[in-house]
N, C-alpha and C. Protein backbone atom coordinates (compact mmCIF):
# COMPACT_ATOMS: atom_id res chain seq x y z
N UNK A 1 0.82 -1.20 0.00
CA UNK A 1 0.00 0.00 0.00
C UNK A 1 0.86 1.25 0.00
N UNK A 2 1.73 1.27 0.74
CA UNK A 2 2.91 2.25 0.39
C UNK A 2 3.67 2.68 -0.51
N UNK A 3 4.19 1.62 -0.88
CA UNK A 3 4.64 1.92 -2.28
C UNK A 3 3.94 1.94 -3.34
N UNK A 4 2.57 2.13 -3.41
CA UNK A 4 1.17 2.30 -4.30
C UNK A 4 1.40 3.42 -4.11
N UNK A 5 1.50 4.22 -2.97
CA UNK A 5 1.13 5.40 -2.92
C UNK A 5 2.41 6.57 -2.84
N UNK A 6 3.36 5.72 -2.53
CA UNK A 6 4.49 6.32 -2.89
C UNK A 6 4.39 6.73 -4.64
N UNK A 7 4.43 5.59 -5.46
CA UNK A 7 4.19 5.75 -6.82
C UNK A 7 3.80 6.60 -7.26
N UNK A 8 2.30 6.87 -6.78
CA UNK A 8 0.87 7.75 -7.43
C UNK A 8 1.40 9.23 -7.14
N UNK A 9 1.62 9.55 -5.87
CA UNK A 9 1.65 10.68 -5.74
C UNK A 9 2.56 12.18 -6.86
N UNK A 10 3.87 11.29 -7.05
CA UNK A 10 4.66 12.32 -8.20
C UNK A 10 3.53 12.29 -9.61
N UNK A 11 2.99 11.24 -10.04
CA UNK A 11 2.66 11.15 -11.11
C UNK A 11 1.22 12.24 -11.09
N UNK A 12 0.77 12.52 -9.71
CA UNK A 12 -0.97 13.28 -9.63
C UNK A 12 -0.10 14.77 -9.26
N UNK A 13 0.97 14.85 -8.77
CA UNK A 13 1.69 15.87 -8.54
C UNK A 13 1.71 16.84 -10.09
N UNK A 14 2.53 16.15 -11.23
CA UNK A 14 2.64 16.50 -12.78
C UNK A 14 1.44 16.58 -12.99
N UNK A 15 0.43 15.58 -12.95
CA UNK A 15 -0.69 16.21 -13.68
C UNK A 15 -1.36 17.39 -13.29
N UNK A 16 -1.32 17.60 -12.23
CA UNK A 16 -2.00 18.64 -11.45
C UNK A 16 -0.99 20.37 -12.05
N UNK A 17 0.02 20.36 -12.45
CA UNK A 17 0.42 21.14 -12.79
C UNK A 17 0.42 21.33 -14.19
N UNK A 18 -0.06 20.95 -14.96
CA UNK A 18 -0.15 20.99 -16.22
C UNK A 18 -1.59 22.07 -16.94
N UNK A 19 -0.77 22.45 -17.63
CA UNK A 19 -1.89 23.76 -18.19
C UNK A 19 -2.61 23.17 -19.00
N UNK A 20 -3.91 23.42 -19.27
CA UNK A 20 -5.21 23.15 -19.97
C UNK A 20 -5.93 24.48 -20.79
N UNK A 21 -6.36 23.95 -21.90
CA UNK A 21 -7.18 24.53 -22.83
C UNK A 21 -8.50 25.64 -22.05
N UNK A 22 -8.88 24.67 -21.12
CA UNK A 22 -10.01 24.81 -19.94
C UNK A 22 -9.79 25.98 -19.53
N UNK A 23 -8.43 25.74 -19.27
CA UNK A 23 -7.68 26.73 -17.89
C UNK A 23 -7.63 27.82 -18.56
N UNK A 24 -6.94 28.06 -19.70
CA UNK A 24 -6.71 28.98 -20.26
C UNK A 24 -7.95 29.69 -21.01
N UNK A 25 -8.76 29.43 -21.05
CA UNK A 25 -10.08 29.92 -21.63
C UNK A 25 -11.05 30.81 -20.51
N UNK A 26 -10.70 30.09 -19.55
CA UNK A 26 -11.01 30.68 -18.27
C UNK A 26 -10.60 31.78 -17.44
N UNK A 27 -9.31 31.86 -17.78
CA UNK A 27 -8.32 32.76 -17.20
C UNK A 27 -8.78 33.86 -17.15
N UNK A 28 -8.78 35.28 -16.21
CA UNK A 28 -9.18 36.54 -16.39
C UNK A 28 -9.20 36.99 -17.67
N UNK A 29 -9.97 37.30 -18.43
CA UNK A 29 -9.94 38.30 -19.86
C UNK A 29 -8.64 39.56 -19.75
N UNK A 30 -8.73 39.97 -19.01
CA UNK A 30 -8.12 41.20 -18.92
C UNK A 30 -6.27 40.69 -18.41
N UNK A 31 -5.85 39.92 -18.75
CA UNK A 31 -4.55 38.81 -18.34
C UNK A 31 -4.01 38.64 -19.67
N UNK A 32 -2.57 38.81 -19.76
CA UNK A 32 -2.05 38.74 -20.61
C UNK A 32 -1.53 40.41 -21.70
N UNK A 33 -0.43 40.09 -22.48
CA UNK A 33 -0.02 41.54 -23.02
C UNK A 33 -0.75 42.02 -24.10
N UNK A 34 -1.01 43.26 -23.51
CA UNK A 34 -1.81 43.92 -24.24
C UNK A 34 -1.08 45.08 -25.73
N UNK A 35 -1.89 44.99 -25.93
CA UNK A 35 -1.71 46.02 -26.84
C UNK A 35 -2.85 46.64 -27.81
N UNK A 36 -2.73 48.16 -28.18
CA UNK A 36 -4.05 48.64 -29.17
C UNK A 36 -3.77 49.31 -30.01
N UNK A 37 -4.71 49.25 -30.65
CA UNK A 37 -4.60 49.19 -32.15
C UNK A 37 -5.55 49.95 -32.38
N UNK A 38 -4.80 51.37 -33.38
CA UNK A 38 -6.07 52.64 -34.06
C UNK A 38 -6.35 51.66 -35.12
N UNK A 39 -7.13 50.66 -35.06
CA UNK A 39 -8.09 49.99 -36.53
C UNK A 39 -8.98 49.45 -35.98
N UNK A 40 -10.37 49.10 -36.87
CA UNK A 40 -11.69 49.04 -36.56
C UNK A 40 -11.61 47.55 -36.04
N UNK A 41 -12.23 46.85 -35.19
CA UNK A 41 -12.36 45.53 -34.82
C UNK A 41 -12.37 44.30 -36.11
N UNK A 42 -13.56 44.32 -36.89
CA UNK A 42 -12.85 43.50 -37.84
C UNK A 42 -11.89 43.37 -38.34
N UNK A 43 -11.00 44.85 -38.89
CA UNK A 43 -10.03 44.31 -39.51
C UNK A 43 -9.30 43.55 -38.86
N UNK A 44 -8.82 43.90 -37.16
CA UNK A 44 -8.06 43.32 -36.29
C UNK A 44 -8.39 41.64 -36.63
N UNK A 45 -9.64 41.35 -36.53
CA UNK A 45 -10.22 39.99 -35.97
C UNK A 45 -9.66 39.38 -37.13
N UNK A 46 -9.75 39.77 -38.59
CA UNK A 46 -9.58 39.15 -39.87
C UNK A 46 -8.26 38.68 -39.98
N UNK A 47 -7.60 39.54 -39.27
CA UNK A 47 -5.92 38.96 -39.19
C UNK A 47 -5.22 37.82 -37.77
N UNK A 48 -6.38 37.98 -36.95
CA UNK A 48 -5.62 37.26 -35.79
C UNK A 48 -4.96 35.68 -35.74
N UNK A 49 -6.11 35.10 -36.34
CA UNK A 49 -6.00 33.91 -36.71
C UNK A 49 -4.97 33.44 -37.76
N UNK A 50 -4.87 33.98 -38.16
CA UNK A 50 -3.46 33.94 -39.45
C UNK A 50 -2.10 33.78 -38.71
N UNK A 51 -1.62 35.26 -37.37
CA UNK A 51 -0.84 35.50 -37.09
C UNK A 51 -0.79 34.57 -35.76
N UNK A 52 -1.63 33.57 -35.33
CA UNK A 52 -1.10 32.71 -34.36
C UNK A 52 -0.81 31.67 -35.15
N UNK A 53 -1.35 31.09 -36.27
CA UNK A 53 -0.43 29.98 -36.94
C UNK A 53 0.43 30.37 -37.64
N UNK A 54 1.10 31.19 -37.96
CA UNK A 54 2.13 32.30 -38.64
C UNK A 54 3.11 32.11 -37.09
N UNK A 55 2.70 32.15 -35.72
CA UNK A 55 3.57 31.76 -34.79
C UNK A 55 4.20 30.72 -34.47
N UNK A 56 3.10 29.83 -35.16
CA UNK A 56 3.87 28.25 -34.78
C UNK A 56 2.75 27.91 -34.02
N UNK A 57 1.87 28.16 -34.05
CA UNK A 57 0.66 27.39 -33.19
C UNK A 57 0.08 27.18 -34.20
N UNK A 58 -1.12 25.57 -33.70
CA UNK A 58 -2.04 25.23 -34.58
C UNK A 58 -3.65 25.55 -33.84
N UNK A 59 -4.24 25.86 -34.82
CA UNK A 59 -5.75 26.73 -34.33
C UNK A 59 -6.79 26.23 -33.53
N UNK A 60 -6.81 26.23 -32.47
CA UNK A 60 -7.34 25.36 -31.57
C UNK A 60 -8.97 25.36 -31.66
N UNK A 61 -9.15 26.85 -31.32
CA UNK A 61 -10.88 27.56 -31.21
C UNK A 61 -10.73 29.06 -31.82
N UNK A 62 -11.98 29.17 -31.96
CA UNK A 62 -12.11 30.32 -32.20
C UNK A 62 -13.69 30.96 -31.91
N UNK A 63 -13.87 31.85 -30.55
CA UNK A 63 -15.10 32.04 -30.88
C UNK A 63 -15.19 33.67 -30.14
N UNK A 64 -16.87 33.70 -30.93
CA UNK A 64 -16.67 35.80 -30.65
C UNK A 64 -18.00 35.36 -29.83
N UNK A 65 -18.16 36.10 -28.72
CA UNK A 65 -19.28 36.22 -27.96
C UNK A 65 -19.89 37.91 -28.24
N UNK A 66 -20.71 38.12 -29.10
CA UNK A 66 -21.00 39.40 -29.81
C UNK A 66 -20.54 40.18 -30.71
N UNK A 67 -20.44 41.69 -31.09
CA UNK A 67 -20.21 42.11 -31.83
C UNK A 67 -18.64 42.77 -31.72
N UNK A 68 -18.14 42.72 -30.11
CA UNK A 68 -17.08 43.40 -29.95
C UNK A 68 -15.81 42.68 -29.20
N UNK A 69 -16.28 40.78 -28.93
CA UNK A 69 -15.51 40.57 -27.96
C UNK A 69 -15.29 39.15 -29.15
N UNK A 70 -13.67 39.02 -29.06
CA UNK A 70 -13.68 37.29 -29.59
C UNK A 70 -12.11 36.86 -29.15
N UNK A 71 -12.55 35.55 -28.74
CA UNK A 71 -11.34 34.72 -28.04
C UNK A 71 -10.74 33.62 -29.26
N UNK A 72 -9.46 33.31 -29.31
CA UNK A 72 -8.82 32.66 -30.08
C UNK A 72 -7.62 31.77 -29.32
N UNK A 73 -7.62 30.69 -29.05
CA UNK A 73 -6.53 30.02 -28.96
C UNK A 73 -5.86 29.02 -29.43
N UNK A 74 -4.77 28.43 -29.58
CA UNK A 74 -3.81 28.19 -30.18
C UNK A 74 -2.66 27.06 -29.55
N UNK A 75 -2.27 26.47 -30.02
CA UNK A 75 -1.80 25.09 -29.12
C UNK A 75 -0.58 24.83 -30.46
N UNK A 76 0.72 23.98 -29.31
CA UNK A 76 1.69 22.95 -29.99
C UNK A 76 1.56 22.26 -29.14
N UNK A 77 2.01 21.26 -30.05
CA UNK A 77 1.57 19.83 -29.74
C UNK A 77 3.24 19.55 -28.80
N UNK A 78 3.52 17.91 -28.42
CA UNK A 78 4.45 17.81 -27.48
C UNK A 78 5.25 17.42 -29.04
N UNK A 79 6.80 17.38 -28.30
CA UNK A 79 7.78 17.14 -29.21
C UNK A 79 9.10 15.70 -28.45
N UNK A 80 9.38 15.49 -29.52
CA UNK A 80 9.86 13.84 -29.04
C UNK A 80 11.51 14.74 -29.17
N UNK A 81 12.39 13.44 -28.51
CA UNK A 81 13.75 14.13 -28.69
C UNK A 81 14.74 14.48 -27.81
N UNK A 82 15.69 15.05 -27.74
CA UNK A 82 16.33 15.20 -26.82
C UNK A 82 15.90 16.51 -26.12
N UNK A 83 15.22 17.65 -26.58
CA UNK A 83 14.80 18.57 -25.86
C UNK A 83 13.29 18.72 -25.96
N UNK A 84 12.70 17.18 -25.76
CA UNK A 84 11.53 16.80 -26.06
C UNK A 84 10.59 18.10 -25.21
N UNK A 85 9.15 17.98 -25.37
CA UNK A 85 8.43 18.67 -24.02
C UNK A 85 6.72 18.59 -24.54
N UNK A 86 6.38 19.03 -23.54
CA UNK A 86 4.58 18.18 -23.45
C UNK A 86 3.79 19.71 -24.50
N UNK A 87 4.38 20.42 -24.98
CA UNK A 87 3.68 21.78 -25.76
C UNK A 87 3.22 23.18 -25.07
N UNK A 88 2.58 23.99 -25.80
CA UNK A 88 2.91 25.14 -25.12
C UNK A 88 1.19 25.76 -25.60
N UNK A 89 0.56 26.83 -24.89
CA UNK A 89 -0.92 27.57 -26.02
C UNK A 89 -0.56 28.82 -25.55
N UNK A 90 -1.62 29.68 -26.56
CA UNK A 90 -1.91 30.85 -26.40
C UNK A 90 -3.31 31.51 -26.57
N UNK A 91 -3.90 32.37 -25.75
CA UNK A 91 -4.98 32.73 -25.71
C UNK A 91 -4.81 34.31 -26.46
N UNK A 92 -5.88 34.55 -27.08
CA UNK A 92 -5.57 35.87 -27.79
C UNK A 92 -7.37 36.14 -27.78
N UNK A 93 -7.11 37.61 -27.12
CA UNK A 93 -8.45 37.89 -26.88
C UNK A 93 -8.24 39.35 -27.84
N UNK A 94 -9.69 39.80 -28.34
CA UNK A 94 -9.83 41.32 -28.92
C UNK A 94 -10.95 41.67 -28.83
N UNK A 95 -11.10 42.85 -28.54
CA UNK A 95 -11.86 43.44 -27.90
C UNK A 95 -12.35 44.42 -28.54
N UNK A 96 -12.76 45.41 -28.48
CA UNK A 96 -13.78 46.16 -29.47
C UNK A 96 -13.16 47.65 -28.18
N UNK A 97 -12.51 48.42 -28.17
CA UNK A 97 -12.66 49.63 -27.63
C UNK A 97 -12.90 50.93 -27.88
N UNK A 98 -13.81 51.66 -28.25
CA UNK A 98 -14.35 52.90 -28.81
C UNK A 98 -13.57 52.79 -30.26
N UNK A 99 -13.19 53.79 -30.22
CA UNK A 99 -12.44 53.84 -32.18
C UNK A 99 -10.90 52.89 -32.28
N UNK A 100 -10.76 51.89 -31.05
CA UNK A 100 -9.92 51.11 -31.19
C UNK A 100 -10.12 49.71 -31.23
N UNK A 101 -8.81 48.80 -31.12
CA UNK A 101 -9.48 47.51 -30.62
C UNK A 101 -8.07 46.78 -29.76
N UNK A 102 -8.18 46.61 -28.86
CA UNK A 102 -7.16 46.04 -27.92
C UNK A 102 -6.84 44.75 -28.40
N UNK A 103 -6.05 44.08 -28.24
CA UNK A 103 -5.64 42.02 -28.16
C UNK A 103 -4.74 42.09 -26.88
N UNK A 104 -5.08 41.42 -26.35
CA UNK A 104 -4.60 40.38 -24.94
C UNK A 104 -3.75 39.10 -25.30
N UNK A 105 -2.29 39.14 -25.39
CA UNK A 105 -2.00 37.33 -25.49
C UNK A 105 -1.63 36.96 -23.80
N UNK A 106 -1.98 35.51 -24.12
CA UNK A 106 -1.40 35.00 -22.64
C UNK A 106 -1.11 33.82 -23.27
N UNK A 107 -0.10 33.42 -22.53
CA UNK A 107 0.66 32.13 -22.96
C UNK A 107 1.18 31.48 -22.04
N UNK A 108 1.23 30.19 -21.59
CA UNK A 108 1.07 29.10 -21.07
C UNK A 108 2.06 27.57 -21.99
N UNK A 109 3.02 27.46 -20.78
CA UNK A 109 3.51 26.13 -21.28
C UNK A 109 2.27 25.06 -20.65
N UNK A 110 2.20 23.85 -21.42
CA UNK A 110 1.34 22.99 -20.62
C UNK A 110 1.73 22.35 -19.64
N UNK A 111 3.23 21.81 -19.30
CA UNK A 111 4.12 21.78 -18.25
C UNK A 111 4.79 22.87 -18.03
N UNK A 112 4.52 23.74 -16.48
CA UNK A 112 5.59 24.37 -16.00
C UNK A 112 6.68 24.47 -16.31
N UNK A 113 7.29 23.08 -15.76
CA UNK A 113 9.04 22.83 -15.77
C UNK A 113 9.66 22.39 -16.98
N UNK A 114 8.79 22.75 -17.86
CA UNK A 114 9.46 21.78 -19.35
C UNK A 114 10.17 23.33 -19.58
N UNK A 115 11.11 23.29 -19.94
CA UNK A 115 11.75 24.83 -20.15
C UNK A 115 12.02 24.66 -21.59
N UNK A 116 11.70 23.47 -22.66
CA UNK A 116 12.00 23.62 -23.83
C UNK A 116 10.73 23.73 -24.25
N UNK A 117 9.18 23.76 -23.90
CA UNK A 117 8.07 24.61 -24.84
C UNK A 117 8.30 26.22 -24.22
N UNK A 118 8.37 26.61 -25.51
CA UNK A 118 7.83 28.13 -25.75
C UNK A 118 6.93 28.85 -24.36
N UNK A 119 7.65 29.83 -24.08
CA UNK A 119 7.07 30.23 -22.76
C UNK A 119 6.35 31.57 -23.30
N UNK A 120 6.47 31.92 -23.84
CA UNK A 120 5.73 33.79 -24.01
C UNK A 120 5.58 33.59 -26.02
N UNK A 121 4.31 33.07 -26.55
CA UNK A 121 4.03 33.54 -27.88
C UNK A 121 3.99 35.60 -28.21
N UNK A 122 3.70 36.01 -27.09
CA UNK A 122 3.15 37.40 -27.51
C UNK A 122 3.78 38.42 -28.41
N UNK A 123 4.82 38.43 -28.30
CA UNK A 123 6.02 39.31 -29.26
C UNK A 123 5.87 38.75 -30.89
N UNK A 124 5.38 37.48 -31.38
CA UNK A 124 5.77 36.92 -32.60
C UNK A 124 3.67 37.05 -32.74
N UNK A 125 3.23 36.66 -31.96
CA UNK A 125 1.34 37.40 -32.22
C UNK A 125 1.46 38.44 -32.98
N UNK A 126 1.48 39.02 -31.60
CA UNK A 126 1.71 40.53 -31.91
C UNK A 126 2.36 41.21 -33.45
N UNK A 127 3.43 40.86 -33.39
CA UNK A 127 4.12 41.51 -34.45
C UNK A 127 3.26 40.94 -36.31
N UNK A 128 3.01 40.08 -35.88
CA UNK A 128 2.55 39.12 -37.09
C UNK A 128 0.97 40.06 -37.34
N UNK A 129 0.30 40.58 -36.31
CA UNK A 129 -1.14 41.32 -36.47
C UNK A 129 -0.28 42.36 -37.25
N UNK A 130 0.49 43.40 -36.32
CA UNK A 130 0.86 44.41 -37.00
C UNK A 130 1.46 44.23 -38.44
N UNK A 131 2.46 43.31 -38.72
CA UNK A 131 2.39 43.64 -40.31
C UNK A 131 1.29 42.89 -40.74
N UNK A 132 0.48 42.70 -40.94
CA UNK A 132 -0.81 41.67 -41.58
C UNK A 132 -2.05 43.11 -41.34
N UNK A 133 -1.43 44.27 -40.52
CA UNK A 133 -2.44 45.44 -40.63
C UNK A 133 -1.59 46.33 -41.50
N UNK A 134 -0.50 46.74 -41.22
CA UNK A 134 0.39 47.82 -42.37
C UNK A 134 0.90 48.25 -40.96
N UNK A 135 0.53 48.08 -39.94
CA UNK A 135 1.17 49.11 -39.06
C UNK A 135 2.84 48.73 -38.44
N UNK A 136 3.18 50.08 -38.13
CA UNK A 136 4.83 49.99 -37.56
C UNK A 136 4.46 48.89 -36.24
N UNK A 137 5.44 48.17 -36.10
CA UNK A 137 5.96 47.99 -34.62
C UNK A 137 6.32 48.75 -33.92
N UNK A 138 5.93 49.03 -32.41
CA UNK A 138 6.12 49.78 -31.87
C UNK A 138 7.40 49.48 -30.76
């Protein structure tokens, strides 16, 4: 019985730390780097999806709850190897703000301690909206 439970415990330990689709969908809206944008909400929205698989993510969901709010996230898968690791997502929210439109990334390894998935998508999002709008990087 001990060593049953010796066993179990590291293995419910890892799972318990592992990031989820769930999790990340859930997460505060207002979490993650922001940035805004002088262009009308669609155009923003028309490009987002492009520029997270343009990151290296594959398109997980995509959904708009009205006319001004839509969530997008984005997932790699695990990788075999010597700097193997269980994958990495990103949540990308946009928002509708008066004559602007904000995006939120947050990004999430699915293991903590795997230090070889991708820890922060937001800089390569990001940049990928802005040229896919015409605009400078800032």
């Amino acid at each position: 019985m001990y060593r049953a439970l010796v066993a179990t415990v590291p293995s419910l330990l890892v799972l318990m730390s592992c990031a989820t689709v769930g999790g990340l969908r859930t997460e505060p809206l207002d979490r993650g780097v922001a940035r805004r944008y002088a262009a009308p909400f669609d155009s923003v929205m028309a490009v987002v999806r492009e520029a997270v698989v343009s990151a290296g993510l594959g398109l997980k969901e995509s959904q708009c709850y009205g006319d001004s709010l839509c969530m997008v996230i984005g997932t790699e898968g695990m990788s075999v190897g010597p700097s193997g690791h269980m994958g990495s997502m990103a949540r990308v929210v946009v928002e509708a703000s008066g004559d602007a439109t904000v995006v939120r990334v947050l990004s999430r390894r699915r293991m903590g301690n795997q230090v070889a998935a991708k820890e922060d998508y937001s800089p390569e999002i990001l940049s990928q909206i802005e040229a896919r709008l015409g605009l400078p990087h800032p």
